[in-house]
C-alpha atoms as a PDB file:
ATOM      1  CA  UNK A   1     134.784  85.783 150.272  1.00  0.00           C
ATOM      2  CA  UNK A   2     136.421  84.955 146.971  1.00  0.00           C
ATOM      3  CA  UNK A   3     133.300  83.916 145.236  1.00  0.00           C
ATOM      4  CA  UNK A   4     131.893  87.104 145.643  1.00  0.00           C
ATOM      5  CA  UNK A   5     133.560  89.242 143.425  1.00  0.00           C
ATOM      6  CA  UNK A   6     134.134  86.231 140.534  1.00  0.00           C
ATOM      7  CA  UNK A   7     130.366  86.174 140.732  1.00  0.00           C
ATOM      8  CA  UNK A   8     130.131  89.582 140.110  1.00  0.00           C
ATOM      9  CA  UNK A   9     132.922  89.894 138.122  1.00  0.00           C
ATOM     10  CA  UNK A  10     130.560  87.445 135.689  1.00  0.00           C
ATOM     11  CA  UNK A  11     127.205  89.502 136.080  1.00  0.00           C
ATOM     12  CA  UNK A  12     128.921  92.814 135.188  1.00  0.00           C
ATOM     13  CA  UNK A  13     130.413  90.760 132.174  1.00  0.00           C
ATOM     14  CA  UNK A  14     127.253  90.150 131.183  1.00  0.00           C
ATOM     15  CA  UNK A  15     125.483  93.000 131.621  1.00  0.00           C
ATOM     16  CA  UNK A  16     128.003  94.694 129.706  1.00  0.00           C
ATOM     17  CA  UNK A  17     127.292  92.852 126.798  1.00  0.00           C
ATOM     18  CA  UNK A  18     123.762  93.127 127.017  1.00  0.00           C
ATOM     19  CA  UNK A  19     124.058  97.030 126.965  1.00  0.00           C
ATOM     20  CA  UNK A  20     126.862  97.134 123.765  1.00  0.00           C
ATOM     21  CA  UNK A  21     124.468  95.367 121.741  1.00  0.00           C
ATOM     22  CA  UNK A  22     121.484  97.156 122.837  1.00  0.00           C
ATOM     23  CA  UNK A  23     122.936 100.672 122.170  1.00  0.00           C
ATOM     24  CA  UNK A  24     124.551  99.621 118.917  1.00  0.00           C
ATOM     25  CA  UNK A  25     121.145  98.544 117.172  1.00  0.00           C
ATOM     26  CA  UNK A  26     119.740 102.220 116.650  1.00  0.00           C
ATOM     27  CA  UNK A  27     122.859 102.946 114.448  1.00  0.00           C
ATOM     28  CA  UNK A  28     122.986  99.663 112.579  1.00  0.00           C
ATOM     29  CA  UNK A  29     123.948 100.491 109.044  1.00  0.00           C
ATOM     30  CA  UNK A  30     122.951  97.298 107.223  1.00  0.00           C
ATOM     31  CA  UNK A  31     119.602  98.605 106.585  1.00  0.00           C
ATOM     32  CA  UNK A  32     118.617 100.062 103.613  1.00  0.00           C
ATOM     33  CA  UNK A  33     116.742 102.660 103.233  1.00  0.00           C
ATOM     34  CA  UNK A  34     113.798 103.609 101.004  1.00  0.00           C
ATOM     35  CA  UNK A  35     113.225 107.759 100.770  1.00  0.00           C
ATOM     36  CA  UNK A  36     109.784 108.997 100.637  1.00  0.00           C
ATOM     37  CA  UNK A  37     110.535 109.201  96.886  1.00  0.00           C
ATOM     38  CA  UNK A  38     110.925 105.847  96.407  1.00  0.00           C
ATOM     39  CA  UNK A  39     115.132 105.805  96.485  1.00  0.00           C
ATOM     40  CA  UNK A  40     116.886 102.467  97.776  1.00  0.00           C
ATOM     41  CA  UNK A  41     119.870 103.572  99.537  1.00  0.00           C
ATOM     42  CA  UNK A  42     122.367 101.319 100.623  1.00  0.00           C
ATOM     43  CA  UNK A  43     125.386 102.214 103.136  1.00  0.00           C
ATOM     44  CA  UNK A  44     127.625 102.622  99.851  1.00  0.00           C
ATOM     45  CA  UNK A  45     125.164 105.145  98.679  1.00  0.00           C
ATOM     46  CA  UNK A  46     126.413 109.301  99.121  1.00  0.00           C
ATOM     47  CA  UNK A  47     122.912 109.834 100.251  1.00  0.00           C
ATOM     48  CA  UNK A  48     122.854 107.307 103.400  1.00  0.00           C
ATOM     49  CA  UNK A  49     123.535 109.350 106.157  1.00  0.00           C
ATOM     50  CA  UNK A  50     121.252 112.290 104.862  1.00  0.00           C
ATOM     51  CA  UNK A  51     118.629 110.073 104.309  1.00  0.00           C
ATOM     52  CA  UNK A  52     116.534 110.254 107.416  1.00  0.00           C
ATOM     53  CA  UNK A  53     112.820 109.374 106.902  1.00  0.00           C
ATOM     54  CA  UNK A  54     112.607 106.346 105.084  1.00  0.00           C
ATOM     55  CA  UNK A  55     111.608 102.666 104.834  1.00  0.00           C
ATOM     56  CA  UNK A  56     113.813 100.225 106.126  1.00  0.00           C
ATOM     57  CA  UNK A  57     114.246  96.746 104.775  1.00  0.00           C
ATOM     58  CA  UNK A  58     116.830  94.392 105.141  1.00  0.00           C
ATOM     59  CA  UNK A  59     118.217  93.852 101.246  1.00  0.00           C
ATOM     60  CA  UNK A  60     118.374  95.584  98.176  1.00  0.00           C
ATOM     61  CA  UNK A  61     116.297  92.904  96.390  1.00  0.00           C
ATOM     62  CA  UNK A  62     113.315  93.675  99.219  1.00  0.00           C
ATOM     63  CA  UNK A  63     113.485  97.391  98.690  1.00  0.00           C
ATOM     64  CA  UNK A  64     113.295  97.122  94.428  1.00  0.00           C
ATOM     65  CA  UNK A  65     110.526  94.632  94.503  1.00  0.00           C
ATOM     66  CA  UNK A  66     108.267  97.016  96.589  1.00  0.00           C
ATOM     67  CA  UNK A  67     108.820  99.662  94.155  1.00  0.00           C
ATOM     68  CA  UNK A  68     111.613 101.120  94.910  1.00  0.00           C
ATOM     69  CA  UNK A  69     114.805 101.829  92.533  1.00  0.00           C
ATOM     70  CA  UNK A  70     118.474 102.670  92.790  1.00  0.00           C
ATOM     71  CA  UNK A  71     120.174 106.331  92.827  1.00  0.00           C
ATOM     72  CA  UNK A  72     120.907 107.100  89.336  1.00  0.00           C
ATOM     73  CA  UNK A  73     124.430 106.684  88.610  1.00  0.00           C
ATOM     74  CA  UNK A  74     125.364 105.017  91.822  1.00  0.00           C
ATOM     75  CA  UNK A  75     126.564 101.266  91.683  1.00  0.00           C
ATOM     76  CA  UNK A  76     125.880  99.793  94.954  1.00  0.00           C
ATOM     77  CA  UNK A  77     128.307  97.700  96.776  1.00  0.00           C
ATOM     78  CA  UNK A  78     126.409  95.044  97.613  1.00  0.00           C
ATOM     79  CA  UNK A  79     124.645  94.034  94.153  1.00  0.00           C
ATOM     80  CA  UNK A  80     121.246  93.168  94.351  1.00  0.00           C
ATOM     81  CA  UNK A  81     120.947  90.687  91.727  1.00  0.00           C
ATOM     82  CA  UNK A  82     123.752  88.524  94.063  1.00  0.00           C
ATOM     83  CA  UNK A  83     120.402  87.231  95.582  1.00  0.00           C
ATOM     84  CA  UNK A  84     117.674  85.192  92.996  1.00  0.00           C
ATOM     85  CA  UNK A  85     114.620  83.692  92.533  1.00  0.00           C
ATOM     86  CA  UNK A  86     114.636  79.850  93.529  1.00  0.00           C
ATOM     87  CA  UNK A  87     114.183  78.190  90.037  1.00  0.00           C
ATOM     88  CA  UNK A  88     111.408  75.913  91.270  1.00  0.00           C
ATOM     89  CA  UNK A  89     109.691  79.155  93.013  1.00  0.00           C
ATOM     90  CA  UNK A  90     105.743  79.513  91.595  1.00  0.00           C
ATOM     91  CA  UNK A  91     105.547  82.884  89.173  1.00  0.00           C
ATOM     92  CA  UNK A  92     104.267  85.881  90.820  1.00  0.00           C
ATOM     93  CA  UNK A  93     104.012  89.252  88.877  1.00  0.00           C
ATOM     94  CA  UNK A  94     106.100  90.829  91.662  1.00  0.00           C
ATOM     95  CA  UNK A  95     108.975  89.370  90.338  1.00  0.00           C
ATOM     96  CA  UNK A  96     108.938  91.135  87.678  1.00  0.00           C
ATOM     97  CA  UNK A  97     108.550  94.994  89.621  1.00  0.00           C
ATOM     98  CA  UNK A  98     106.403  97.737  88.999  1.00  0.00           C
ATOM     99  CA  UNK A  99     106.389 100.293  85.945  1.00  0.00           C
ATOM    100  CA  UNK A 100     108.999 102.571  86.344  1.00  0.00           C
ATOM    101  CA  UNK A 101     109.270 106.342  86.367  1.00  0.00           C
ATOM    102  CA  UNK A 102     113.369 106.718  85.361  1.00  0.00           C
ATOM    103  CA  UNK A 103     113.264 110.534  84.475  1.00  0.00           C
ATOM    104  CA  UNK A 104     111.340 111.060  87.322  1.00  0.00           C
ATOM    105  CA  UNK A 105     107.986 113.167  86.058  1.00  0.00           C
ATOM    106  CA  UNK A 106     105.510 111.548  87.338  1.00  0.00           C
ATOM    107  CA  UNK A 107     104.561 109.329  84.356  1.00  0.00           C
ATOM    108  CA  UNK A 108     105.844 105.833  84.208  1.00  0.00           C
ATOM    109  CA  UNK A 109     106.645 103.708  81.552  1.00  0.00           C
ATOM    110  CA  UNK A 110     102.791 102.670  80.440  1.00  0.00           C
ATOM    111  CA  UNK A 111     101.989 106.594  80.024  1.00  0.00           C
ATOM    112  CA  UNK A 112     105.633 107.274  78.370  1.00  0.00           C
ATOM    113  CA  UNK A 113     104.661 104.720  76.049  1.00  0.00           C
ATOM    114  CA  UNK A 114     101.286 106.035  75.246  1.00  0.00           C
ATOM    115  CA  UNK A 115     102.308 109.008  74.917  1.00  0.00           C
ATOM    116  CA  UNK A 116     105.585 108.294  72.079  1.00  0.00           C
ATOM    117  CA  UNK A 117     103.059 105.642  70.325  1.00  0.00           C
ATOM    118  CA  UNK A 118      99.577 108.212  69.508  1.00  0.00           C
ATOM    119  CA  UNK A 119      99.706 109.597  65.914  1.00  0.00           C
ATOM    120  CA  UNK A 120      98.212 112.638  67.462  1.00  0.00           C
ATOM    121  CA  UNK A 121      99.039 115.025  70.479  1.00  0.00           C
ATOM    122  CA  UNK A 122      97.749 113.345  73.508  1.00  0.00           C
ATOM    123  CA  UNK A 123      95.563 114.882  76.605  1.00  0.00           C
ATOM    124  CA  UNK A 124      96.824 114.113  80.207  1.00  0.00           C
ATOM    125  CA  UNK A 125      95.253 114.139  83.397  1.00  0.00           C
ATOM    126  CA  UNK A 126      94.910 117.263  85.746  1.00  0.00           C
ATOM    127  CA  UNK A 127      98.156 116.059  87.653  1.00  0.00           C
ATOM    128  CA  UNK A 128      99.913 115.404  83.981  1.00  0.00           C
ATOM    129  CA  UNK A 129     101.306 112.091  85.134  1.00  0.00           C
ATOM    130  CA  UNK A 130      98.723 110.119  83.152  1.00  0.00           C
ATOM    131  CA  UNK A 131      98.134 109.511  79.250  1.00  0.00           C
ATOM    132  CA  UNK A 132      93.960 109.857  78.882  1.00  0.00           C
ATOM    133  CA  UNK A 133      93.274 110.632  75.444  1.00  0.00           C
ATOM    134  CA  UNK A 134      95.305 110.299  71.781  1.00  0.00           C
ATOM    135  CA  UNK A 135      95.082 108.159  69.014  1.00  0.00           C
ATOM    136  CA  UNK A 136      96.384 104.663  68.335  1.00  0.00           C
ATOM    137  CA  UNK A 137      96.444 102.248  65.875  1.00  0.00           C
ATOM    138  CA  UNK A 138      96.663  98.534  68.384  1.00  0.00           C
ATOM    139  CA  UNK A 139      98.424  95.998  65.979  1.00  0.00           C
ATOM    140  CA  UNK A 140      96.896  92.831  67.021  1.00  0.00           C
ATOM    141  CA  UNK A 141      93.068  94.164  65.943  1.00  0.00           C
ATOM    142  CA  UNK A 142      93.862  96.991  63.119  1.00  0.00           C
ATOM    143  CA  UNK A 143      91.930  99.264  65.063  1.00  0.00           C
ATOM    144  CA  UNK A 144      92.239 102.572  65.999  1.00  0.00           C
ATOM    145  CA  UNK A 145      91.515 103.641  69.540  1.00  0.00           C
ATOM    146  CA  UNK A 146      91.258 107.494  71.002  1.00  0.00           C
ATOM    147  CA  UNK A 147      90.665 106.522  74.699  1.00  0.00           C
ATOM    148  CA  UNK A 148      93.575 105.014  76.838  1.00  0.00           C
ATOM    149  CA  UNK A 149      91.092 103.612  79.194  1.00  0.00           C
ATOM    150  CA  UNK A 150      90.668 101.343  76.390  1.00  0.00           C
ATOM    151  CA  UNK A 151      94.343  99.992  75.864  1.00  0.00           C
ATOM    152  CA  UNK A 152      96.320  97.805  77.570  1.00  0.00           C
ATOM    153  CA  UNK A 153     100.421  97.658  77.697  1.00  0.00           C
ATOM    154  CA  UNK A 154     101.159  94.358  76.579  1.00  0.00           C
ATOM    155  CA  UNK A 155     104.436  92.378  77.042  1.00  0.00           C
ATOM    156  CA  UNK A 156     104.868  90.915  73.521  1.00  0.00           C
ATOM    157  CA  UNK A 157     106.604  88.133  75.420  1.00  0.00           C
ATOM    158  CA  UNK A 158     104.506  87.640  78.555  1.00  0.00           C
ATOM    159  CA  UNK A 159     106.346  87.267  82.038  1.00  0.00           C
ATOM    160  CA  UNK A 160     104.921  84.143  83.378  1.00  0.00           C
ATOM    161  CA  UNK A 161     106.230  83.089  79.632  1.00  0.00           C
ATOM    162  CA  UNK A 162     109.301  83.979  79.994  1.00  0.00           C
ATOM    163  CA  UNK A 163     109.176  83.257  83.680  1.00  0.00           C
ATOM    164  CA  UNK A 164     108.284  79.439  82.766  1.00  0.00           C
ATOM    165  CA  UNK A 165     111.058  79.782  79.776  1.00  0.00           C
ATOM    166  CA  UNK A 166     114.273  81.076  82.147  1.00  0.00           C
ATOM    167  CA  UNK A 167     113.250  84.376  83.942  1.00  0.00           C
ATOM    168  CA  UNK A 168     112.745  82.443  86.575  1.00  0.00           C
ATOM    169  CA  UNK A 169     116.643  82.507  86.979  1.00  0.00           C
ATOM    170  CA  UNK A 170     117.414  85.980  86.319  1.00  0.00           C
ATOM    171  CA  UNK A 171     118.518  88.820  88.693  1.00  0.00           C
ATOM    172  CA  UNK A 172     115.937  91.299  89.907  1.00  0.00           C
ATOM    173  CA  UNK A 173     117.408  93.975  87.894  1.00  0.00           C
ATOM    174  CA  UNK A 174     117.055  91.980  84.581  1.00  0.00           C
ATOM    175  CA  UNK A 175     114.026  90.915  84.779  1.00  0.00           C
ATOM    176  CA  UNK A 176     112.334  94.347  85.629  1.00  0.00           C
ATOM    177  CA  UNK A 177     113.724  95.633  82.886  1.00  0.00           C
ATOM    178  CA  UNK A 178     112.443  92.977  81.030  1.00  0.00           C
ATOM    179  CA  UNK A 179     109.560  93.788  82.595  1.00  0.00           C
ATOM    180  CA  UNK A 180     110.028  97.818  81.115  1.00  0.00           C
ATOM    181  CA  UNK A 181     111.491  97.186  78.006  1.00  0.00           C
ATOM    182  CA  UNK A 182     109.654  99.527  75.060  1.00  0.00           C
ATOM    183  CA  UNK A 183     110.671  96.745  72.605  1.00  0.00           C
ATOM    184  CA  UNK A 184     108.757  93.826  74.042  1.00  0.00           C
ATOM    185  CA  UNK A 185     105.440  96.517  74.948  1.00  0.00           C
ATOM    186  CA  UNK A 186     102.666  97.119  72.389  1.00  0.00           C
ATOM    187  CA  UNK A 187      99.792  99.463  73.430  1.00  0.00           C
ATOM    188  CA  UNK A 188      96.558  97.253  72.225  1.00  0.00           C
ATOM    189  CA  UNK A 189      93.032  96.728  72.699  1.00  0.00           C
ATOM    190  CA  UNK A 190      92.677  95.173  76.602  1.00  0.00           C
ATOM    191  CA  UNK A 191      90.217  92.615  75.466  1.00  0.00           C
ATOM    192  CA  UNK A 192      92.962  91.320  72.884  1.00  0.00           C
ATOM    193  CA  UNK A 193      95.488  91.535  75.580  1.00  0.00           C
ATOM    194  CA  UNK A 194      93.583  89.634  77.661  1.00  0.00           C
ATOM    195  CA  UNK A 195      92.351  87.032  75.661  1.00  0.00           C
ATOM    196  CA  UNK A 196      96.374  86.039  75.152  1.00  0.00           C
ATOM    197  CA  UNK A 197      96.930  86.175  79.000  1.00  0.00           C
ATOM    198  CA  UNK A 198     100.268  84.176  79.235  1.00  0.00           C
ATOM    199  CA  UNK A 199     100.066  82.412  76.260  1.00  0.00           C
ATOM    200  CA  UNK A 200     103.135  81.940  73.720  1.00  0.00           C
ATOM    201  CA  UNK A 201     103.156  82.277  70.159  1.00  0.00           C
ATOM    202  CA  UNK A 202     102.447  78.408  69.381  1.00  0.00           C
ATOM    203  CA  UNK A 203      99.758  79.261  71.420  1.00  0.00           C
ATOM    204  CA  UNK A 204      97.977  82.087  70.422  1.00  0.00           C
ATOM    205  CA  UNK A 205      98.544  84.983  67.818  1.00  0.00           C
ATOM    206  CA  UNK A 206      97.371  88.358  67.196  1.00  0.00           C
ATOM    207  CA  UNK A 207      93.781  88.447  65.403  1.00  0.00           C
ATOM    208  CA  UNK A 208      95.176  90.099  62.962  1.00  0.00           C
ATOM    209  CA  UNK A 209      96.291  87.968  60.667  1.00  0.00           C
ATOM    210  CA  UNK A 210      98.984  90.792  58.715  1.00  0.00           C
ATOM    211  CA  UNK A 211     100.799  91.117  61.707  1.00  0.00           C
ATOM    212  CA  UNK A 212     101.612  88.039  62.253  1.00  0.00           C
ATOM    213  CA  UNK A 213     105.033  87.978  60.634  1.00  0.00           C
ATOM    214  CA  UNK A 214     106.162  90.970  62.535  1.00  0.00           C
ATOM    215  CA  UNK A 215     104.715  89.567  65.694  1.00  0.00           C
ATOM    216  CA  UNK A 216     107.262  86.962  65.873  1.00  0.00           C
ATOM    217  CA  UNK A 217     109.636  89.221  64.226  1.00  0.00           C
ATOM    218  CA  UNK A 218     109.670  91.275  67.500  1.00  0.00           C
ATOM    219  CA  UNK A 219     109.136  88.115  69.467  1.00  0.00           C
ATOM    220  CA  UNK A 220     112.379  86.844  68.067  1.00  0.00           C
ATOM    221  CA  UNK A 221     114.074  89.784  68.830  1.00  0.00           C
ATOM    222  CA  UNK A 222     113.594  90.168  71.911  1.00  0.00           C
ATOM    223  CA  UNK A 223     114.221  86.193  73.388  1.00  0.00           C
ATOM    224  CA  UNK A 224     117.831  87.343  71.523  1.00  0.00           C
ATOM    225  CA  UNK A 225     118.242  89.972  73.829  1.00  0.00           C
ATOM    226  CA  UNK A 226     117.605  88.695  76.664  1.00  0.00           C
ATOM    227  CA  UNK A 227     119.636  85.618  76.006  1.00  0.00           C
ATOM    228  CA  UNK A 228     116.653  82.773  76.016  1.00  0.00           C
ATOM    229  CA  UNK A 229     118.131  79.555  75.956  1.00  0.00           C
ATOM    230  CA  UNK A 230     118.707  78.471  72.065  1.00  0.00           C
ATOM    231  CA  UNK A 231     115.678  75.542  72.194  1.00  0.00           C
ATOM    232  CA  UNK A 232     113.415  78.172  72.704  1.00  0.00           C
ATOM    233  CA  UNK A 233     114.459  80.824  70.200  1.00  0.00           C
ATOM    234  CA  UNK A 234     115.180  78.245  67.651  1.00  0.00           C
ATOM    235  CA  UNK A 235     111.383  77.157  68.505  1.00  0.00           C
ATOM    236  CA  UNK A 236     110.244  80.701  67.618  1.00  0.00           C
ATOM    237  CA  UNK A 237     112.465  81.214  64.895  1.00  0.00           C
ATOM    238  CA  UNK A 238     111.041  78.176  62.904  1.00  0.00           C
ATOM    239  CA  UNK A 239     107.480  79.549  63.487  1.00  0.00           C
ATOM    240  CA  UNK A 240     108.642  82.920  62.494  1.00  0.00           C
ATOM    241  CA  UNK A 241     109.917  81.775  59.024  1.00  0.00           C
ATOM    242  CA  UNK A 242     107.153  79.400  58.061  1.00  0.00           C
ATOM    243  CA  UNK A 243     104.410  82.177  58.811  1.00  0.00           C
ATOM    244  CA  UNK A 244     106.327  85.363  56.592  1.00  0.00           C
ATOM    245  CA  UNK A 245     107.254  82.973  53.779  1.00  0.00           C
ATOM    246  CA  UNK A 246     103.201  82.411  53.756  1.00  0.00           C
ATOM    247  CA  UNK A 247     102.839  85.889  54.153  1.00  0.00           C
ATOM    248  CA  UNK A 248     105.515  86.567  51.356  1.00  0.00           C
ATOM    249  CA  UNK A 249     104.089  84.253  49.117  1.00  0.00           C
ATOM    250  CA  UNK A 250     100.313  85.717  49.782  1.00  0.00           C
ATOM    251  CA  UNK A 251     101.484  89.517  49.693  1.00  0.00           C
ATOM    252  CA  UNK A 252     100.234  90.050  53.244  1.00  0.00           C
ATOM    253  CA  UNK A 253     102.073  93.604  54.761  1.00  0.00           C
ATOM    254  CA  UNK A 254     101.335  95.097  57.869  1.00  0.00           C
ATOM    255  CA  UNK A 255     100.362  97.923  58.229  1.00  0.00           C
END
């Protein structure tokens, strides 16, 4: 007769359990949430709770590389460059984000770019988030160009570059904006663009030979602010000054 109610005693235990955990999972609060408009929220963030139809995912660093982006002016808790790339991971573009829309209208950073860059006013699309027509000089040709079908944004440094060079052991944050920065993007002829692929300056440089010096001008410039290890700038730096003392020397400007 005592066995009974200790076995019982044990089931109900259980089954108790079983039901806590059960009913706590619909609140859980670890998730965060991506709104409709493309918001990561984290429990730290003032719009959490309000939040209601949204994508969950289970870190920060998931939510930003599908797209999505922080609240403006909120710092979240949890950072999400506290998780990073494996050094020895393979490079994949998704690394690196998407284009991003910070003022949010509608136009993200290729068509904000297109858009300061043409020496004329530009045309947009019917919806006015995207650059179609204006008129731009590309450096790396010397050409002019009044269709943006025709142009690609280039990263003057190239992420799998810089990837193979030390991105590779950045944040997420850093590297997509990196990935956004106006100062390492040049609007130029896709072709060009795409005959450089990943390639680095020892590699391969601009066709035109006048912009060469301000190529790895900008190059340099920007491995200094992102804080590139000093072998590689000092690589780029020594390229940099043997190619605009020839230019110097042979009165080549650009443009």
């Amino acid at each position: 007769m005592r066995v009974v109610p200790f076995f019982l005693a044990i089931i109900l235990l259980g089954w108790g359990s079983f039901v806590s955990v059960g009913v706590a999972a619909p609140f859980d609060d670890s998730v965060i949430k991506q709104s409709r408009s493309g918001i990561c929220h984290d429990p730290s963030s003032p719009y959490y709770q309000r939040t209601k139809n949204f994508t969950a995912y289970d870190s920060l660093r998931a939510c930003l590389a599908n797209g999505g982006r922080l609240p403006k002016g909120h710092r979240p808790a949890v950072q999400p460059q506290q998780t990073q790339q494996p050094q020895d991971k393979d490079y994949d573009r998704s690394a690196f984000g998407r284009w991003l829309d910070d003022d949010n209208d509608c136009m993200n950073t290729r068509h904000e770019l297109l858009q300061q860059l043409s020496t004329r006013s530009v045309s947009y699309s019917q919806d006015g988030c995207r650059v179609t027509r204006g008129r731009w000089l590309d450096p790396y040709t010397d050409r002019t160009f009044l269709s943006s079908s025709d142009l690609d944004i280039d990263h003057l440094v190239p992420l799998k570059w810089a990837w193979d060079n030390g991105a590779n052991t950045w944040d997420d944050e850093k590297r997509q904006r990196f990935a956004n920065d106006p100062v390492n993007l040049f609007a130029v002829d896709n072709g060009t663009n795409r005959s450089k692929g990943a390639q680095g300056p020892q590699q391969w440089l601009p066709p035109n030979a006048r912009f060469h010096c301000q190529y790895l001008t900008r190059y340099q410039r920007v491995l200094k602010i992102y804080d590139f290890t000093n072998t590689v700038q000092q690589q780029v730096a020594q390229q940099r000054e043997q190619i605009c003392r020839s230019d110097a020397v042979a009165g080549r400007t650009w443009p």
